[in-house]
Protein backbone atom coordinates (compact mmCIF):
# COMPACT_ATOMS: atom_id res chain seq x y z
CA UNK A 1 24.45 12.67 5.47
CA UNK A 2 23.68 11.05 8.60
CA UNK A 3 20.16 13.11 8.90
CA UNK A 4 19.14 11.54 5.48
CA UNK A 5 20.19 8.21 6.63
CA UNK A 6 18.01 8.89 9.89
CA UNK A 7 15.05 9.84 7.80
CA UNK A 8 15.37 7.17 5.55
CA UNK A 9 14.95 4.77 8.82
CA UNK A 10 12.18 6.70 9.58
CA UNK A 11 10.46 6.13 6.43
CA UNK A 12 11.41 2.91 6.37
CA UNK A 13 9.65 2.34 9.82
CA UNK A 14 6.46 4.40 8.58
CA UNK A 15 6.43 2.26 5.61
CA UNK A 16 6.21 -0.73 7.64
CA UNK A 17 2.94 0.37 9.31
CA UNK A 18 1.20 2.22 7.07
CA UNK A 19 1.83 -1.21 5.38
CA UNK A 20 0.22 -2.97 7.85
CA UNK A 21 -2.69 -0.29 8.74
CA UNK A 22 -3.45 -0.84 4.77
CA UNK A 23 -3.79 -4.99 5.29
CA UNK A 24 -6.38 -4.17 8.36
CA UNK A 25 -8.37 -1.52 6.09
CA UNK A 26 -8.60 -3.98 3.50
CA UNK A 27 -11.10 -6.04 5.73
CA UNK A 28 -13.88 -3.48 4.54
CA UNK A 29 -13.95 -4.44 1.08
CA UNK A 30 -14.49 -8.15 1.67
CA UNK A 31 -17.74 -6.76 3.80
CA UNK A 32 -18.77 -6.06 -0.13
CA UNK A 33 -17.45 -8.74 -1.25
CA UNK A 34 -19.72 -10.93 1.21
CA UNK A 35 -22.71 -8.97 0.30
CA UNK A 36 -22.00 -9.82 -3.30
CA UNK A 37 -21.78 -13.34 -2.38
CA UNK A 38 -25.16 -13.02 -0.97
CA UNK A 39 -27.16 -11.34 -3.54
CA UNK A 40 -26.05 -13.94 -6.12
CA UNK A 41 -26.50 -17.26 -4.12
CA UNK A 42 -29.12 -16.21 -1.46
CA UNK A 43 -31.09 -13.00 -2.60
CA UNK A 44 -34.22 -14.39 -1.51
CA UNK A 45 -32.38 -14.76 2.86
CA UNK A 46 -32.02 -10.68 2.53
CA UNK A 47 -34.87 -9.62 0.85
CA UNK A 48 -37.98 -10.89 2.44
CA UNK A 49 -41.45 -10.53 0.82
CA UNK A 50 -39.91 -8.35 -1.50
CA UNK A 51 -38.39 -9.05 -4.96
CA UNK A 52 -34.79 -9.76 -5.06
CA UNK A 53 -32.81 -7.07 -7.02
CA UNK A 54 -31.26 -8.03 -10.71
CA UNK A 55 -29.06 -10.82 -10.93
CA UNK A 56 -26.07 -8.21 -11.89
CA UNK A 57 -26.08 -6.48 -9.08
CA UNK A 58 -24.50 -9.37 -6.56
CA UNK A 59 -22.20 -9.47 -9.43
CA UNK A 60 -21.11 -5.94 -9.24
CA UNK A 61 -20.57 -5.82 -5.44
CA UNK A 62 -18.85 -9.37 -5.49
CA UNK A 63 -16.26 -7.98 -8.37
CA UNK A 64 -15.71 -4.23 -6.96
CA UNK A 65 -15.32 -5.82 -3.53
CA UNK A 66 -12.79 -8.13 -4.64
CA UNK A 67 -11.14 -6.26 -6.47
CA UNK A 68 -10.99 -3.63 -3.85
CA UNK A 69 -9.33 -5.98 -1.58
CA UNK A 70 -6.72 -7.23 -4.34
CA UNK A 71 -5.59 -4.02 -4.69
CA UNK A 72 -5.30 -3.05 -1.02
CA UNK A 73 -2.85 -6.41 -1.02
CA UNK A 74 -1.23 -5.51 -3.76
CA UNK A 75 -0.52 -1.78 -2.27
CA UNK A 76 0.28 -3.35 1.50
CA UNK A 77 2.35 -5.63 -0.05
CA UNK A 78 4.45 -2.77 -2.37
CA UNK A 79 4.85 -0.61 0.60
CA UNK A 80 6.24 -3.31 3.16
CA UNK A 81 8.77 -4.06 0.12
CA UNK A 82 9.57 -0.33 -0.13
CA UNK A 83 9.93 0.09 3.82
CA UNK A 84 13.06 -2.91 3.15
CA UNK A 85 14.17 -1.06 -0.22
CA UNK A 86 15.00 2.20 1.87
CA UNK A 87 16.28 0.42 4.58
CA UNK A 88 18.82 -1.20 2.54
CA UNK A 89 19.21 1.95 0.40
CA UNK A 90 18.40 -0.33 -2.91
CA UNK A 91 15.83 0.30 -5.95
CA UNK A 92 15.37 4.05 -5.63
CA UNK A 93 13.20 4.31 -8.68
CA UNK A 94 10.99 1.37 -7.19
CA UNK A 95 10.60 3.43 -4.04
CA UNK A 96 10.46 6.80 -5.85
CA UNK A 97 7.46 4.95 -8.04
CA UNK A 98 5.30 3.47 -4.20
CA UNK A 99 5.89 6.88 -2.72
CA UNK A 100 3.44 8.22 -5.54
CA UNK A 101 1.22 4.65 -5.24
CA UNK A 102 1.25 5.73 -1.10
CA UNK A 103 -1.02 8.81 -2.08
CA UNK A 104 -3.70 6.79 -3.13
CA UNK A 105 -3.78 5.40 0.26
CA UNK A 106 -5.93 8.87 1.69
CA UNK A 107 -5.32 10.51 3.88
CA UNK A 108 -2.34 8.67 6.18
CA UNK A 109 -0.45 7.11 2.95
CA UNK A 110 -0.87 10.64 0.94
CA UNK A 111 1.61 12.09 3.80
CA UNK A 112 3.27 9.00 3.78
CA UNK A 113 3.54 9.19 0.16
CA UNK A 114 4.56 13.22 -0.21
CA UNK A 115 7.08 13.13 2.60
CA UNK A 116 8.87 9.44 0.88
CA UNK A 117 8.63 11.82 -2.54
CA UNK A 118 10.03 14.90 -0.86
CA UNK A 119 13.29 13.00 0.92
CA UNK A 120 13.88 11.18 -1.72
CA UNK A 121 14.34 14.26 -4.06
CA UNK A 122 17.18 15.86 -2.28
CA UNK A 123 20.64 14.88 -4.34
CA UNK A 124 22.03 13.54 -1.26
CA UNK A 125 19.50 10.90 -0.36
CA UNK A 126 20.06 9.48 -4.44
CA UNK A 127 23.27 9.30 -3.75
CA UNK A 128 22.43 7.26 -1.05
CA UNK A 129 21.28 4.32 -2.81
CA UNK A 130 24.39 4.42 -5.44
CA UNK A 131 25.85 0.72 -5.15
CA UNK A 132 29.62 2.45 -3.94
CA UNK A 133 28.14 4.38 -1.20
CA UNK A 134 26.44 0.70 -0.04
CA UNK A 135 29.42 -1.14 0.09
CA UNK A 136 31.58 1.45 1.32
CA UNK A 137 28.98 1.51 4.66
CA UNK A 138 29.05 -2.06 4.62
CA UNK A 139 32.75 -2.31 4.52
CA UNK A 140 33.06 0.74 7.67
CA UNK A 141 30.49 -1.40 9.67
């Protein structure tokens, strides 16, 4: 018991940065989203002699960028959540649910993701996150 306790600090932890490392990788996007921005209001500062490209395409960087970012957030945000969740050994199907949301995050968050899925698995980790076994930890410390 105390090993899955020990690897649920662990992924916890890994959580917590992979968190984090998501938030910093979310800066590429916005270079998209920036590009966007200038293809819509200033097509003729990147072009030069040469005709601007179609109106739509500003509009397609601007919206993939920013939604590329949003969901990068959205993702860093879910993962930093789950990192407390296991911690506290609450919402197992919440962190069950971001350990398969992790593997989108290639190639760090797909480990990330697999090993959450894998620990989380075993019987004795779900029992884990039972309310009794909680406050019967609480109560010992």
């Amino acid at each position: 018991m105390d090993k899955e306790l020990e690897q649920l600090r662990l992924l916890s932890l890994l959580h917590y940065v992979v968190a984090g490392v998501t938030v910093l990788l979310s800066l590429f996007p916005l270079l998209y989203l920036a590009l966007g921005g200038l293809f819509i209001w200033r097509p003729d500062s990147l072009i030069g002699d040469t005709p601007p490209p179609p109106f739509w395409f500003g509009w397609l960087f601007f919206v993939l960028g920013g939604a590329g970012v949003l969901f990068e957030w959205a993702l860093a945000v879910a993962m930093f959540y789950a990192g407390r969740c296991l911690r506290a050994r609450k919402k197992y199907t919440y962190c069950f649910v971001v350990a398969v949301l992790d593997c989108l995050a290639i190639p760090v968050g797909t480990v990330l993701g697999v090993f959450t899925i894998l620990v989380l698995a075993k019987p004795g980790v779900k029992e884990l996150f039972t309310p009794s076994f909680a406050e019967e930890r609480s109560n010992q410390s």
